[in-house]
C-alpha atoms as a PDB file:
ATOM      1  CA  UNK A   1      40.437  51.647 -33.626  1.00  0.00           C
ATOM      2  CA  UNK A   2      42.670  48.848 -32.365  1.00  0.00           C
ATOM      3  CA  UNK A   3      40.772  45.711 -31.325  1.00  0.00           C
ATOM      4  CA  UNK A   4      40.831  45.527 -27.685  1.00  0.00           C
ATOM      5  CA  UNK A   5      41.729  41.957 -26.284  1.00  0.00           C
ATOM      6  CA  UNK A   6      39.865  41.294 -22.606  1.00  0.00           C
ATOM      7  CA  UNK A   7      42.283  39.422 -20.240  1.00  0.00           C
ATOM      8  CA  UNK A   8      40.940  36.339 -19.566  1.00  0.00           C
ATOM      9  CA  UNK A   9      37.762  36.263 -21.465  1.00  0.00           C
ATOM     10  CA  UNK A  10      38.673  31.988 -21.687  1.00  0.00           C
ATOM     11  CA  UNK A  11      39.252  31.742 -18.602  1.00  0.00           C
ATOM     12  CA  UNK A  12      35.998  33.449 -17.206  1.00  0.00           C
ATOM     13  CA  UNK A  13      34.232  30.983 -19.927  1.00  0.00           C
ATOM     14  CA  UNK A  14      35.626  27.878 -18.441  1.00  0.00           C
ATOM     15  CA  UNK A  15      34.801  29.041 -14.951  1.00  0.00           C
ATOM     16  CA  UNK A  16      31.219  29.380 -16.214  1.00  0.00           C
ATOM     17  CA  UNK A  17      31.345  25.740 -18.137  1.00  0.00           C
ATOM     18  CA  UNK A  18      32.775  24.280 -14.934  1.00  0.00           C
ATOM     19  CA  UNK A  19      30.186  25.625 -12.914  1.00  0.00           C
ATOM     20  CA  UNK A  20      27.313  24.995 -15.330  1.00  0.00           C
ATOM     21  CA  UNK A  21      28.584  20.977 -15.068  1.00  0.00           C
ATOM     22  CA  UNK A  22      28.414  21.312 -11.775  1.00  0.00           C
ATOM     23  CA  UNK A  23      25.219  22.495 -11.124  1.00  0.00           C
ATOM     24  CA  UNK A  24      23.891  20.514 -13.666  1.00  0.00           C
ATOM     25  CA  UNK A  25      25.418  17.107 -12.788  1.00  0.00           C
ATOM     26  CA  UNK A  26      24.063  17.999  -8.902  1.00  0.00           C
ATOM     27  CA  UNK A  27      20.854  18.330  -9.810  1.00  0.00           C
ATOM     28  CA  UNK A  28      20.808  15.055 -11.787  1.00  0.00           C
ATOM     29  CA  UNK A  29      22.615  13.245  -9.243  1.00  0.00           C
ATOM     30  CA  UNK A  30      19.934  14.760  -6.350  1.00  0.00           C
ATOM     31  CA  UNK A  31      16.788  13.998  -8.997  1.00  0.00           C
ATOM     32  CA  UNK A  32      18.165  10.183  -8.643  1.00  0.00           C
ATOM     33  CA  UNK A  33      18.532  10.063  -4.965  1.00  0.00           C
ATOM     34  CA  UNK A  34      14.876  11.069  -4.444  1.00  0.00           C
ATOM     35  CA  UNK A  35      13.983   8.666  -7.625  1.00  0.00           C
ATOM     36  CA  UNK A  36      15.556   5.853  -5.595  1.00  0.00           C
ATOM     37  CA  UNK A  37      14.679   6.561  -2.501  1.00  0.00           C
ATOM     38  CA  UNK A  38      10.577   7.025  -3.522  1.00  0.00           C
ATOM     39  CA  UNK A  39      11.410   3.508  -5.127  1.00  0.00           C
ATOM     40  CA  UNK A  40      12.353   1.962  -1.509  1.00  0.00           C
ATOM     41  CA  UNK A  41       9.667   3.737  -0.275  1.00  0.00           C
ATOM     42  CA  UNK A  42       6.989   1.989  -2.813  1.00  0.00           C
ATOM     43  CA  UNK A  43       8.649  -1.537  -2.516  1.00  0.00           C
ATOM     44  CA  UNK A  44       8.290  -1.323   1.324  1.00  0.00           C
ATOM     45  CA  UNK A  45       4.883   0.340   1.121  1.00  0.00           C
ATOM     46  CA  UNK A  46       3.984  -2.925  -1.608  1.00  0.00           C
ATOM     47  CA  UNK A  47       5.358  -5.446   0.651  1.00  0.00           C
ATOM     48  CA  UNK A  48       3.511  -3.787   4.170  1.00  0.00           C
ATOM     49  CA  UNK A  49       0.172  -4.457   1.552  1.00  0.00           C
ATOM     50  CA  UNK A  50       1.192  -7.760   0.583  1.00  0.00           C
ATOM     51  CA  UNK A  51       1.376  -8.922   4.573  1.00  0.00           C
ATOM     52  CA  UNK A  52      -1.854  -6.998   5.052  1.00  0.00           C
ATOM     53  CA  UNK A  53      -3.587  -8.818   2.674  1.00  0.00           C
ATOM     54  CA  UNK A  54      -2.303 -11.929   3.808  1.00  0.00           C
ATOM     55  CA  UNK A  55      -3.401 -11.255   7.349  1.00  0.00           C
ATOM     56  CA  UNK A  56      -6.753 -10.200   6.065  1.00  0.00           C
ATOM     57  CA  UNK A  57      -7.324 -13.447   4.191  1.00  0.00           C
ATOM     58  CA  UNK A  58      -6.137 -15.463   7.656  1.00  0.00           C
ATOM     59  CA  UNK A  59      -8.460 -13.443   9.790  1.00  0.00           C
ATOM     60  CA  UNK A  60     -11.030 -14.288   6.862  1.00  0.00           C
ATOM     61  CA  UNK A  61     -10.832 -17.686   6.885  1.00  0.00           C
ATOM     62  CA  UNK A  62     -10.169 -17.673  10.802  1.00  0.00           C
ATOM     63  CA  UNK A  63     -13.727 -15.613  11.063  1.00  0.00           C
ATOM     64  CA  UNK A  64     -15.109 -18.665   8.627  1.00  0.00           C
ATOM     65  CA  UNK A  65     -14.181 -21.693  10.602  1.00  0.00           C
ATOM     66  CA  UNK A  66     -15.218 -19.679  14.129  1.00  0.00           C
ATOM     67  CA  UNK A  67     -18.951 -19.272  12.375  1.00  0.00           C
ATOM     68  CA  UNK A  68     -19.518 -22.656  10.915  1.00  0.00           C
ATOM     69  CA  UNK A  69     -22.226 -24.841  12.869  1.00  0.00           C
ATOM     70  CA  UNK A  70     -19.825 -27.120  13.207  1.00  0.00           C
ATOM     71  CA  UNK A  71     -18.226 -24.909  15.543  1.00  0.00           C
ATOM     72  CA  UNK A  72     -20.559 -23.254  16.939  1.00  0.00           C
ATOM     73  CA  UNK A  73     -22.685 -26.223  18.060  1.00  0.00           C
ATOM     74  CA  UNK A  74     -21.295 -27.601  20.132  1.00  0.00           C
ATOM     75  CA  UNK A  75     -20.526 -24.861  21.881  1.00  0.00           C
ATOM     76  CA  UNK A  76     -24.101 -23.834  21.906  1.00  0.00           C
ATOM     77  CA  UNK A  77     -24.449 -27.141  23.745  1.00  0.00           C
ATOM     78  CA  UNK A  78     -22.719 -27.329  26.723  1.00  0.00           C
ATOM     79  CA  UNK A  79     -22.228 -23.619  27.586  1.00  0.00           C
ATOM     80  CA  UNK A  80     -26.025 -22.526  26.799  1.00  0.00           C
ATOM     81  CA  UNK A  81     -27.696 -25.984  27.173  1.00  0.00           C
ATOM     82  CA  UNK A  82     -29.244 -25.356  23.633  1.00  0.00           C
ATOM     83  CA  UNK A  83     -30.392 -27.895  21.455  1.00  0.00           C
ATOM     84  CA  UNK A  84     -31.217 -28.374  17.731  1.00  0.00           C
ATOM     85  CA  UNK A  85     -35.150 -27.553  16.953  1.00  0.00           C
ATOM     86  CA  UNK A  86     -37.196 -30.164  15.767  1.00  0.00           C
ATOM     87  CA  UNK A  87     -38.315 -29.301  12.353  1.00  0.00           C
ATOM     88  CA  UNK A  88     -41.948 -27.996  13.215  1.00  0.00           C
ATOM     89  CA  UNK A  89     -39.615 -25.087  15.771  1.00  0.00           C
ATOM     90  CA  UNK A  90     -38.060 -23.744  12.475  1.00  0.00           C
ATOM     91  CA  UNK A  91     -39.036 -20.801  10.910  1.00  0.00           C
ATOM     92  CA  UNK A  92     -38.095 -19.237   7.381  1.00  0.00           C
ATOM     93  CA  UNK A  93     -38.837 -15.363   7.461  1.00  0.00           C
ATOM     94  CA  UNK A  94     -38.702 -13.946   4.256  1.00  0.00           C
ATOM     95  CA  UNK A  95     -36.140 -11.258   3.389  1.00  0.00           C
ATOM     96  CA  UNK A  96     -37.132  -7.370   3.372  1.00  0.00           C
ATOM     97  CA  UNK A  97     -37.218  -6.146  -0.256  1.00  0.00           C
ATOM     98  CA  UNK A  98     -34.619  -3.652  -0.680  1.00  0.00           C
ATOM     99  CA  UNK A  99     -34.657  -0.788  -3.144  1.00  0.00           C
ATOM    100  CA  UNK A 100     -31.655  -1.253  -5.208  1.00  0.00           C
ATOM    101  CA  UNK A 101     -31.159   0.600  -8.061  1.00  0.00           C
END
């Protein structure tokens, strides 16, 4: 038997190489896009926290100075004409014993 020779058997691999690199090099070229895009995502999403945090500790501290006595007692004062007890008008109550575990 003569040895048959298939017309373009080298060109039909090439094709296939070509299109292999393509495919390949798309999907590693989309994998990257959604790698950098999750990447914007997280630094945006880390600096929303960071200004969250920071307006939690102002509201903190803002929360702090509204409910010193200082504050508060002079307000107390003139808006509900109250005064500071003598010492016999005090009265410690002793905390409720809580179960903890």
């Amino acid at each position: 038997m003569a040895a048959r020779k298939v017309a373009g058997s080298g060109r039909g691999r090439l094709a296939l190489l070509l299109l292999a690199f393509l495919a390949i090099s798309g999907a590693v070229i989309s994998r990257r896009s959604i790698g950098i895009r999750g990447q914007r995502d997280v630094r945006d999403l880390d600096a929303r926290r960071a200004a969250l945090v920071a307006e939690r500790l102002r509201l903190e501290s803002e929360i702090r100075t509204a409910t010193s006595r200082a504050h508060l007692q002079p307000i107390a004062e003139q808006r509900l004409q109250m005064q500071v007890p003598a010492a016999n008008q005090v009265f410690n109550l002793p905390r409720a014993a809580h179960d903890t575990p």
